[in-house]
C-alpha atoms as a PDB file:
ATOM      1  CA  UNK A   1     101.035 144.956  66.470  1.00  0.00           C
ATOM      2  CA  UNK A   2      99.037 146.332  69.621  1.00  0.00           C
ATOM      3  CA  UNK A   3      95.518 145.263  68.282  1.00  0.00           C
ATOM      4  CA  UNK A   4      97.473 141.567  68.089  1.00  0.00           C
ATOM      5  CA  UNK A   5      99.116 141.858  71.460  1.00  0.00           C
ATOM      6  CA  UNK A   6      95.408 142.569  72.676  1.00  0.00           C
ATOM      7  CA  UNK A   7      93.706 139.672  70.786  1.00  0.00           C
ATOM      8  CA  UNK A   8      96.584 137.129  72.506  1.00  0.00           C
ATOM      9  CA  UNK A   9      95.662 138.151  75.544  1.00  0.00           C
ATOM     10  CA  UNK A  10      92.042 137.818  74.993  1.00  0.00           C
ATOM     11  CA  UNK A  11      92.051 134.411  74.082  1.00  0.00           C
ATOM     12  CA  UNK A  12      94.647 133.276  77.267  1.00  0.00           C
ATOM     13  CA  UNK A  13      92.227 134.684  79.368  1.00  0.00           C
ATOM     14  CA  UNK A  14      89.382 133.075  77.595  1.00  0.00           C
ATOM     15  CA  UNK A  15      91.656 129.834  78.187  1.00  0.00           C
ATOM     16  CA  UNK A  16      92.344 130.476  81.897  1.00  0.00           C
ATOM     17  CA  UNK A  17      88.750 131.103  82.652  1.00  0.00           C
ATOM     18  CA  UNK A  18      87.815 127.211  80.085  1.00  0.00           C
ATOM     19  CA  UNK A  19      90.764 125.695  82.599  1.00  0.00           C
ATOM     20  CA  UNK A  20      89.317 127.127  85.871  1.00  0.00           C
ATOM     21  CA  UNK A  21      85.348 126.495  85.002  1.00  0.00           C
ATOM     22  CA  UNK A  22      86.722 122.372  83.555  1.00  0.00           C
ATOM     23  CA  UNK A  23      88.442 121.557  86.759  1.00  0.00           C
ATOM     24  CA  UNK A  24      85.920 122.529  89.280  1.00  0.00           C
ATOM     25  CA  UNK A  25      83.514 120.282  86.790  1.00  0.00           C
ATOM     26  CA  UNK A  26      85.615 117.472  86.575  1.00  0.00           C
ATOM     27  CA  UNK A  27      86.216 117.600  90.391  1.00  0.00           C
ATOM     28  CA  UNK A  28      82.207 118.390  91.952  1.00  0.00           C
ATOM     29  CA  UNK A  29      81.663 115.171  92.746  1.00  0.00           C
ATOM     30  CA  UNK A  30      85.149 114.893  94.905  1.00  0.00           C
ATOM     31  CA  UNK A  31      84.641 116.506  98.881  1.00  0.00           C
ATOM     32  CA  UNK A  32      88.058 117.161 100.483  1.00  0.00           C
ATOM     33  CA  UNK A  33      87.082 119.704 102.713  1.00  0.00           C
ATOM     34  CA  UNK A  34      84.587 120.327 106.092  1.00  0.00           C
ATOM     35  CA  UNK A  35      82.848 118.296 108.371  1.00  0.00           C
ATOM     36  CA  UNK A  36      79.469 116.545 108.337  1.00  0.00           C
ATOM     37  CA  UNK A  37      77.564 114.911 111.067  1.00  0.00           C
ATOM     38  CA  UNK A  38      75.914 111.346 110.631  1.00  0.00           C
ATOM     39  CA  UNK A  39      73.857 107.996 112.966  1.00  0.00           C
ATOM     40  CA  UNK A  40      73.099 104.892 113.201  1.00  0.00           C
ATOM     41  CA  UNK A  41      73.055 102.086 115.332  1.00  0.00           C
ATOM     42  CA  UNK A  42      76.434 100.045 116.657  1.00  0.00           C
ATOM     43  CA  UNK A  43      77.026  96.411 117.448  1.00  0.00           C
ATOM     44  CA  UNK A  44      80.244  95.697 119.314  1.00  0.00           C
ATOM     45  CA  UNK A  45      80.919  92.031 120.350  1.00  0.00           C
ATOM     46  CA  UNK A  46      83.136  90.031 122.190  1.00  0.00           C
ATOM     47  CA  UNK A  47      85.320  87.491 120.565  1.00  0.00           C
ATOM     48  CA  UNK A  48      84.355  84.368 118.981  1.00  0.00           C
ATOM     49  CA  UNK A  49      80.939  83.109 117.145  1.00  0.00           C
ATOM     50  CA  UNK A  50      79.039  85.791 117.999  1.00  0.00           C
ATOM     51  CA  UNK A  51      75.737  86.214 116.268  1.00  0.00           C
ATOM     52  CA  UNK A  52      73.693  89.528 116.305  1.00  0.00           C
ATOM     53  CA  UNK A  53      70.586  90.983 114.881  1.00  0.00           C
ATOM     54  CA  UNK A  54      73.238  92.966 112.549  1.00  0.00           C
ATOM     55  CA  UNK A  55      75.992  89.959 111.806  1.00  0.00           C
ATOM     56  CA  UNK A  56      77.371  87.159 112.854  1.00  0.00           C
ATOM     57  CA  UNK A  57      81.152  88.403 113.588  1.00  0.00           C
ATOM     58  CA  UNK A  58      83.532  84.819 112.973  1.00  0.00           C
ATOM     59  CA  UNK A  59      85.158  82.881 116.381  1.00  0.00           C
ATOM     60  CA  UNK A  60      88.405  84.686 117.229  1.00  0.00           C
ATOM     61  CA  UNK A  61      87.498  87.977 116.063  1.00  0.00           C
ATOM     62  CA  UNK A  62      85.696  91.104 117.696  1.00  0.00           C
ATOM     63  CA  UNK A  63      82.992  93.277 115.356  1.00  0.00           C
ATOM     64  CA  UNK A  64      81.700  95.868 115.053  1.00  0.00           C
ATOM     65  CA  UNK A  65      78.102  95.962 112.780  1.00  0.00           C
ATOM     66  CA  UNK A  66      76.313  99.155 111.850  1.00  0.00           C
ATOM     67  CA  UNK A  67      72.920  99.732 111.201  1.00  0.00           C
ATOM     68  CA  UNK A  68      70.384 102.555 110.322  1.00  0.00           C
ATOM     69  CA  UNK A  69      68.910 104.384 113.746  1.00  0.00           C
ATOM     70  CA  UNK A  70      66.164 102.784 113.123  1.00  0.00           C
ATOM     71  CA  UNK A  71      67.427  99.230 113.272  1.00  0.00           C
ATOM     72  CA  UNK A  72      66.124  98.446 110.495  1.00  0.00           C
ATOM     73  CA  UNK A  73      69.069  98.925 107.076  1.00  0.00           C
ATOM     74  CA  UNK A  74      72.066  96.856 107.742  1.00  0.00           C
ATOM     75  CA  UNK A  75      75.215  98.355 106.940  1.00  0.00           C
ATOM     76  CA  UNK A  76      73.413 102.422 106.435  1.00  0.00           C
ATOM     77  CA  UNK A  77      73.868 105.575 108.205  1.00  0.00           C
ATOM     78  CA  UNK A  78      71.416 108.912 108.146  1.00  0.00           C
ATOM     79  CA  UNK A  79      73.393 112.364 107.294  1.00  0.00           C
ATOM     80  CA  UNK A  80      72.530 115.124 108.752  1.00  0.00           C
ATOM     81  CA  UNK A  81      71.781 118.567 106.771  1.00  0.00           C
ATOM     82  CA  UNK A  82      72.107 120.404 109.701  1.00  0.00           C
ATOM     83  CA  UNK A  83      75.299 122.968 109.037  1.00  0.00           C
ATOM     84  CA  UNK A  84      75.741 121.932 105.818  1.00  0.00           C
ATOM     85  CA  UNK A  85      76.772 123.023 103.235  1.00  0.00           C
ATOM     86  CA  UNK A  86      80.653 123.496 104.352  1.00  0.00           C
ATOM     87  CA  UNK A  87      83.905 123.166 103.303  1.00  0.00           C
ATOM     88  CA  UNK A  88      82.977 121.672  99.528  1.00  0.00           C
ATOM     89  CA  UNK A  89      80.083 119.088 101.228  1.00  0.00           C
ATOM     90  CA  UNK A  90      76.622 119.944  99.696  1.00  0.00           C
ATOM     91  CA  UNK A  91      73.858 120.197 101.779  1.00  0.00           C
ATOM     92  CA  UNK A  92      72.776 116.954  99.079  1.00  0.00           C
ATOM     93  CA  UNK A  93      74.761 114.250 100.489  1.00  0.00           C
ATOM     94  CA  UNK A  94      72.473 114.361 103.698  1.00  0.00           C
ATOM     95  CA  UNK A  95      69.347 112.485 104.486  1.00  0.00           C
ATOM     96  CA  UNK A  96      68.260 109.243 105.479  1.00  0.00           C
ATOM     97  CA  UNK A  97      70.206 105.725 104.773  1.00  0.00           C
ATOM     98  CA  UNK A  98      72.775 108.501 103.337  1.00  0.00           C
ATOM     99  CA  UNK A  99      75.772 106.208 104.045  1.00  0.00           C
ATOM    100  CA  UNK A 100      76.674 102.354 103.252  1.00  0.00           C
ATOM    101  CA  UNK A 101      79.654 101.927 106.333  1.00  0.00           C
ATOM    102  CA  UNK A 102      81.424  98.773 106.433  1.00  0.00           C
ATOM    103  CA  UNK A 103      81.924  96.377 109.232  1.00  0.00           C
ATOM    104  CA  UNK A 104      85.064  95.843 111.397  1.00  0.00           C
ATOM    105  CA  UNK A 105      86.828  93.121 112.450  1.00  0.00           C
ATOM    106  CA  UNK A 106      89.938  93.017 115.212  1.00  0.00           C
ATOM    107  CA  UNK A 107      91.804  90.967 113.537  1.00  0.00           C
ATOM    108  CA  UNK A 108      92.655  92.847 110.938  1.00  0.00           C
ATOM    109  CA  UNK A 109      91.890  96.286 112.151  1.00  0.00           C
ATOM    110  CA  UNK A 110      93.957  96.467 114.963  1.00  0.00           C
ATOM    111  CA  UNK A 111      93.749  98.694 117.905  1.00  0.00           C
ATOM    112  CA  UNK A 112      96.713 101.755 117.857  1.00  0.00           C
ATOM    113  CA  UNK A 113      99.706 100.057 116.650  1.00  0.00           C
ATOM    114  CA  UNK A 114     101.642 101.267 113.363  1.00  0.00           C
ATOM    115  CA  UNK A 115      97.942 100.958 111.917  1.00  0.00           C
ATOM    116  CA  UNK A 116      96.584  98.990 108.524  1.00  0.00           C
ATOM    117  CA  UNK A 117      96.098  99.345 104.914  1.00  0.00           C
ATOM    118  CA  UNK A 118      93.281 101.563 104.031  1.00  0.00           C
ATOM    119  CA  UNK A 119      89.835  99.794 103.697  1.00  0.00           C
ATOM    120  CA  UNK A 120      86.996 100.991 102.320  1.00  0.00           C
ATOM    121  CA  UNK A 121      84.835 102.430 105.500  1.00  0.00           C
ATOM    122  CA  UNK A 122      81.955 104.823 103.964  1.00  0.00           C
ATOM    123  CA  UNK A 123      80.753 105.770 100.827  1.00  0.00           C
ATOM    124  CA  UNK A 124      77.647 107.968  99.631  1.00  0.00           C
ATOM    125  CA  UNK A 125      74.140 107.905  98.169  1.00  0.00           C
ATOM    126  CA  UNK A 126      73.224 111.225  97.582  1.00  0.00           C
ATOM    127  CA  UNK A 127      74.791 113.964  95.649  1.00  0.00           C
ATOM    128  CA  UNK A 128      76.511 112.568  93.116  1.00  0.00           C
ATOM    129  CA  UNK A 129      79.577 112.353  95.822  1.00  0.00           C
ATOM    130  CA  UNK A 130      82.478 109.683  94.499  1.00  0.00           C
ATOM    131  CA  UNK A 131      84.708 109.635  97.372  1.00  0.00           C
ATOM    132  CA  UNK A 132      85.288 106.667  99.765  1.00  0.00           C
ATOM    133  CA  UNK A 133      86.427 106.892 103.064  1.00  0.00           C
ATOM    134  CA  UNK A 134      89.326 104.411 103.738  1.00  0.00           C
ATOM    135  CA  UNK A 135      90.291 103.783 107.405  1.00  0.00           C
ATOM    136  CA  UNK A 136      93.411 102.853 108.634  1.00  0.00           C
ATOM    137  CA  UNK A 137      93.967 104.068 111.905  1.00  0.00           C
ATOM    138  CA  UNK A 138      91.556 103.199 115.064  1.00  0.00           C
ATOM    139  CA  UNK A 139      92.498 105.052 118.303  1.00  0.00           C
ATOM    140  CA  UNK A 140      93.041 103.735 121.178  1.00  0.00           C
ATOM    141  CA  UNK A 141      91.205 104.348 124.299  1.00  0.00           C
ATOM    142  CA  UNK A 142      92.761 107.034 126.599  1.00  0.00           C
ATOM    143  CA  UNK A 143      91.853 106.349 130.129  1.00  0.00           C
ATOM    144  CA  UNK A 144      93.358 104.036 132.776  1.00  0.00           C
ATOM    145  CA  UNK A 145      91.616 100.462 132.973  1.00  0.00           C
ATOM    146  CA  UNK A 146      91.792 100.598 136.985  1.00  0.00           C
ATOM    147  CA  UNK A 147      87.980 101.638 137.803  1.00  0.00           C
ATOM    148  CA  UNK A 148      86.552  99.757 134.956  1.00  0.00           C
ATOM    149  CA  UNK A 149      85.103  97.036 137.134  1.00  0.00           C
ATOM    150  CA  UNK A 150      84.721  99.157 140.636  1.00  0.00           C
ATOM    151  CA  UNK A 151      81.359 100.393 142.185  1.00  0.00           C
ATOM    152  CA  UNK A 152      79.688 102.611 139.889  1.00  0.00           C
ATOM    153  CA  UNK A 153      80.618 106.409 140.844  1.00  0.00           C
ATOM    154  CA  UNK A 154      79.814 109.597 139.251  1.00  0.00           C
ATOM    155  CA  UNK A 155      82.681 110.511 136.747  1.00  0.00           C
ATOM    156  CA  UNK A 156      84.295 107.540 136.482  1.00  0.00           C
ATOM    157  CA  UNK A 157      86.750 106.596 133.645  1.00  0.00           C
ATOM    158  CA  UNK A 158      87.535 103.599 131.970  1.00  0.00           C
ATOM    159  CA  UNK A 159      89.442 101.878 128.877  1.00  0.00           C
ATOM    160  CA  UNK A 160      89.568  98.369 128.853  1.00  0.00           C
ATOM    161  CA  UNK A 161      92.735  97.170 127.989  1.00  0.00           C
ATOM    162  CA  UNK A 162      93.325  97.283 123.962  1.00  0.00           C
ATOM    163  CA  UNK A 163      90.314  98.705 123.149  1.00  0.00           C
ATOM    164  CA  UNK A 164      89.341 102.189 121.591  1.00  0.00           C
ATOM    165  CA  UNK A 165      86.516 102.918 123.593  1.00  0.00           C
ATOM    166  CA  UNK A 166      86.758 105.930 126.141  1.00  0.00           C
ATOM    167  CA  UNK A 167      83.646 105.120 128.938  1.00  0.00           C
ATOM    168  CA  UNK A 168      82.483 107.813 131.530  1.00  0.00           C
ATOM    169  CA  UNK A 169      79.710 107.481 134.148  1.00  0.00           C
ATOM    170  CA  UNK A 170      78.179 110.753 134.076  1.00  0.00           C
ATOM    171  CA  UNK A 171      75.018 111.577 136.787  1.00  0.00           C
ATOM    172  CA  UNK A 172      74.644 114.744 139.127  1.00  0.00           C
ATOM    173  CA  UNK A 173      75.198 116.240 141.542  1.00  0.00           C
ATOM    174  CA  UNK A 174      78.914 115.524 142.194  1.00  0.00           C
ATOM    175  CA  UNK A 175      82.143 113.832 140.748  1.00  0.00           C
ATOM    176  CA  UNK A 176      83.017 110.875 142.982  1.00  0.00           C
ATOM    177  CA  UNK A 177      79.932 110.137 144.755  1.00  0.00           C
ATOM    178  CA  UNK A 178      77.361 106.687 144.375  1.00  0.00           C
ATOM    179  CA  UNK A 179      75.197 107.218 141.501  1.00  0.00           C
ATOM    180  CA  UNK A 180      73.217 104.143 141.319  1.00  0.00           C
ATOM    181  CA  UNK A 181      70.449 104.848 139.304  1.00  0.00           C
ATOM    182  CA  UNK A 182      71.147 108.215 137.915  1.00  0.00           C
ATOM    183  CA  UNK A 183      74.406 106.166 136.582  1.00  0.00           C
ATOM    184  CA  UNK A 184      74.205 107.151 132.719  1.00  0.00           C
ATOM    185  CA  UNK A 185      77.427 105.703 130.740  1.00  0.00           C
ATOM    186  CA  UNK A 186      79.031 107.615 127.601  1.00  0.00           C
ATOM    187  CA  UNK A 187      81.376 106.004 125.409  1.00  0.00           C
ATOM    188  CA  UNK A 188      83.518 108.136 122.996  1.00  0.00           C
ATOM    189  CA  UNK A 189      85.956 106.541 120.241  1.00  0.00           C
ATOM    190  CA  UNK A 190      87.921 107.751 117.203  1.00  0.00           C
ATOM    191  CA  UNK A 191      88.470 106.209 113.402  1.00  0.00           C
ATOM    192  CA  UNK A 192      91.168 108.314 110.990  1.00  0.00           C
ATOM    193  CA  UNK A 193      91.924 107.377 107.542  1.00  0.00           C
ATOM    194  CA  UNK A 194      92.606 108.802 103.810  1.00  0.00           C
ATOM    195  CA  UNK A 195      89.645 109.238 101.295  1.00  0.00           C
ATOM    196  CA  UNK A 196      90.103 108.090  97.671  1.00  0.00           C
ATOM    197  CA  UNK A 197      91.872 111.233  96.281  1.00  0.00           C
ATOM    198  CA  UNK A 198      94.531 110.798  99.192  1.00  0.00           C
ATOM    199  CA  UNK A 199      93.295 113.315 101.808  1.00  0.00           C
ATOM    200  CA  UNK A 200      92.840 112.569 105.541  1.00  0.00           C
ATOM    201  CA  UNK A 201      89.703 112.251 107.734  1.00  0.00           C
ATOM    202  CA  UNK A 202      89.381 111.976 110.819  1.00  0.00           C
ATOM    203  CA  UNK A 203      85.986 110.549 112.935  1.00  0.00           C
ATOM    204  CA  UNK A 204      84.657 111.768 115.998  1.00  0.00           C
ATOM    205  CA  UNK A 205      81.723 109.262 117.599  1.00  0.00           C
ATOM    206  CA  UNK A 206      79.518 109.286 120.927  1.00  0.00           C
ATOM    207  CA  UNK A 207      77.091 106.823 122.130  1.00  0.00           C
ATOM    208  CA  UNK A 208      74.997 107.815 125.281  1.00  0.00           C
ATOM    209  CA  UNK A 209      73.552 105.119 126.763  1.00  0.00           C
ATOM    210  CA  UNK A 210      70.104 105.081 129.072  1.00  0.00           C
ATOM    211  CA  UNK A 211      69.523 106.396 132.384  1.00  0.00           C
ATOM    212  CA  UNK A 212      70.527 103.790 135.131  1.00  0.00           C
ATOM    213  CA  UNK A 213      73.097 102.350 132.726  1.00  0.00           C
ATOM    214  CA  UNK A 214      76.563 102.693 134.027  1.00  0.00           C
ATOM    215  CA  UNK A 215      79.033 101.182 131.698  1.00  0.00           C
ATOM    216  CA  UNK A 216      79.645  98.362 134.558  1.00  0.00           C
ATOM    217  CA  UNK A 217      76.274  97.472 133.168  1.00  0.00           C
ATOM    218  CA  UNK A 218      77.104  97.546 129.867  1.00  0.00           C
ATOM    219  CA  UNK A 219      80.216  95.270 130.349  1.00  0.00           C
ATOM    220  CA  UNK A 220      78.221  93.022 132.111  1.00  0.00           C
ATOM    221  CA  UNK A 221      75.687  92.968 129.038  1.00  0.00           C
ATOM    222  CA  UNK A 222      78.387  92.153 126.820  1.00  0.00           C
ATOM    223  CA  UNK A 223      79.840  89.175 129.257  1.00  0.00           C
ATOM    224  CA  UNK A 224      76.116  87.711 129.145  1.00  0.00           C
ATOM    225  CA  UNK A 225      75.103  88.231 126.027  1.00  0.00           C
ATOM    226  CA  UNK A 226      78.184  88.262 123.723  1.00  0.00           C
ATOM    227  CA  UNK A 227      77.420  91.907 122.485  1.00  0.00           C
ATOM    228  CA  UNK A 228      76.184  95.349 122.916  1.00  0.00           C
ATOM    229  CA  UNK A 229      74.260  97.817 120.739  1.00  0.00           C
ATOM    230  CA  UNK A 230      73.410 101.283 121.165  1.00  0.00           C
ATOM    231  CA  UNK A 231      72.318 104.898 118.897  1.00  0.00           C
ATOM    232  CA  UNK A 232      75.303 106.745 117.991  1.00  0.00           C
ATOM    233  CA  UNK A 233      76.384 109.584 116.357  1.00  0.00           C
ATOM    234  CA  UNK A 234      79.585 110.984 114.727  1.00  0.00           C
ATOM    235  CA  UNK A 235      81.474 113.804 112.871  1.00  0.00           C
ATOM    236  CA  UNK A 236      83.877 113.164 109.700  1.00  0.00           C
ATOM    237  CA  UNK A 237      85.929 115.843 109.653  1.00  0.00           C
ATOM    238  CA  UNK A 238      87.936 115.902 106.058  1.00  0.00           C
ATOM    239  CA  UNK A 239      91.437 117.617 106.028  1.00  0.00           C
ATOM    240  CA  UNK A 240      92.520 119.007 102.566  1.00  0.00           C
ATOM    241  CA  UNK A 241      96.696 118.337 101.553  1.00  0.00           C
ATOM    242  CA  UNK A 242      98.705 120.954 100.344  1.00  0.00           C
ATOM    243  CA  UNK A 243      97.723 120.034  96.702  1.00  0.00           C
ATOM    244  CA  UNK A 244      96.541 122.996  94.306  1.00  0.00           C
ATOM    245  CA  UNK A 245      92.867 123.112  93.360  1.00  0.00           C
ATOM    246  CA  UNK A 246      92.635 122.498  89.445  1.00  0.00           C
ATOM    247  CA  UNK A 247      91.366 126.552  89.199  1.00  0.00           C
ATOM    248  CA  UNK A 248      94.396 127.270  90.684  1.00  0.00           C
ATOM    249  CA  UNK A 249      96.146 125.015  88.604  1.00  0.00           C
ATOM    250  CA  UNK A 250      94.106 126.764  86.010  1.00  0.00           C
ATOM    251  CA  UNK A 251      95.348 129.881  86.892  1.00  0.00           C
ATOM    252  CA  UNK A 252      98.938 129.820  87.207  1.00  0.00           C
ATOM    253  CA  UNK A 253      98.809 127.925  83.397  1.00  0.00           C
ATOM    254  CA  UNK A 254      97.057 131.384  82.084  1.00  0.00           C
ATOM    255  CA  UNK A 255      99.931 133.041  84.110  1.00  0.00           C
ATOM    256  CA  UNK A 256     102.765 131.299  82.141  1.00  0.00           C
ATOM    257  CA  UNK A 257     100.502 132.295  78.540  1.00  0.00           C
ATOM    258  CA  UNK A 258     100.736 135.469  79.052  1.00  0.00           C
ATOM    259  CA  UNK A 259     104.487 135.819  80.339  1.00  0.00           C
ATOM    260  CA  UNK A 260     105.507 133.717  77.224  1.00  0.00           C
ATOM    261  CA  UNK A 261     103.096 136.178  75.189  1.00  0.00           C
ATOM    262  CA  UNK A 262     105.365 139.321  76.692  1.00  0.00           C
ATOM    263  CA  UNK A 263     109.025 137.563  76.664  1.00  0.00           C
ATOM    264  CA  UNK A 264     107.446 137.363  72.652  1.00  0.00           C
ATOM    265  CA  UNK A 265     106.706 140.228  72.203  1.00  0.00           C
ATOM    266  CA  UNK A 266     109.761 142.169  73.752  1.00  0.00           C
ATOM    267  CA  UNK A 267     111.764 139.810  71.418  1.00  0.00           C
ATOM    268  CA  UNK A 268     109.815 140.929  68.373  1.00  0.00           C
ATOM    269  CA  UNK A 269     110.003 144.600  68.774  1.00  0.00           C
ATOM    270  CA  UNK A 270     114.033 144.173  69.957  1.00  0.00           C
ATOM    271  CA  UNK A 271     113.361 145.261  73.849  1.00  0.00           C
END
């Protein structure tokens, strides 16, 4: 009866260690966890018929475009390797034109708001990776709109009305004085949405635009030309839910095996 008893539990631990190995298998090309840091090129218009060296973005609407850094891939982003791997992102899914991103349009992809059905927003060339990022959610912009058209100063602040974009005139040597030319605009902005399996993400980006550029500059580029375009980089940050790994899964199965294989085996001897 032992050498039985023994062989049981052999083969539920051979079967919790086949369910733990088959689930991370089934799952490696899923990332749901860490952070990886990507670039490219943006294209933000104004509204209406405005054509770009990225898109043409339709009358009544505002884009955004994307391109490689070099300017040269429509629609591609380079991944970094640097601090990868992490969380379950391989070191693989870096390198250059990494990334297809999709265009935005506002209409549909409103500003803040209660947000929008998830669209597809990234997926992945390298490393066998299967998950899409879907956005629905673009931040809004967090500063006041009141020195967005003033006299370029050092640390300035400015969100245009509706829009997601956080400006800052940075320059030394102090906070509030003329800067002129050492005037050098930063615009920050943030994207959240799900990925394909149902877990959230949430985008960091940062353009840093040239020396002399304040971003009273930059609005005035847009006003003339219809739209602006700038390097930028970003961080996707992926946040797990509270949903058990399959090895885990895995494990608590083998669990229940070997309880049923005791509650048997008390019954059998009468204890």
């Amino acid at each position: 009866m032992k050498s039985g008893l023994q062989a049981w539990r052999f083969k539920a631990m051979c079967l919790v260690v086949l369910l733990a190995a088959s689930g991370r298998t089934s799952f490696a090309a899923i990332i749901t966890t860490g952070h990886f840091d990507f670039g490219g090129t943006i294209y933000v218009t104004g509204a209406g018929g405005v054509s770009t060296p990225a898109g043409v973005c339709p009358a009544g609407t505002q884009c955004i475009f994307w391109t490689d850094p070099t300017n040269t891939a429509l629609n591609k982003v380079d991944i970094s390797g640097s601090g990868l791997p992490n969380g379950d992102i391989p070191l693989a899914i870096s390198g250059n034109l990494a990334a297809n991103i999709f265009n935005l349009t506002n209409p549909p992809e409103l500003v803040d708001g209660a947000g929008f059905a998830p669209s597809p927003f990234m997926t992945f060339n390298n490393g066998g990776i299967t998950t899409t990022l879907l956005i629905n959610f673009i931040d809004p912009g967090i500063y006041s709109s009141v020195n967005c058209f003033t006299a370029p100063i050092s640390g300035q602040q400015c969100t245009l009305p509706g829009s997601l974009f956080n400006f800052v005139n940075n320059s030394p040597p102090s906070v509030g004085t003329p800067c002129g030319d050492l005037c050098q605009a930063t615009a920050t902005w943030v994207f959240e949405g799900v990925t394909s399996e149902g877990n959230r993400w949430v985008g960091n980006f940062t353009s840093q635009f040239p020396l002399g550029k304040p971003y009273q500059e930059v609005f005035s580029d847009l006003a003339t030309t219809g739209f602006v375009s700038n390097t930028f980089s970003g961080t996707i940050t992926l946040i797990p839910t509270q949903i058990p790994e399959p090895a885990t899964m895995g494990l608590a199965g083998g669990a229940l095996l070997l309880a049923g294989l005791r509650l048997r085996r008390k019954r059998s001897t009468g204890n």
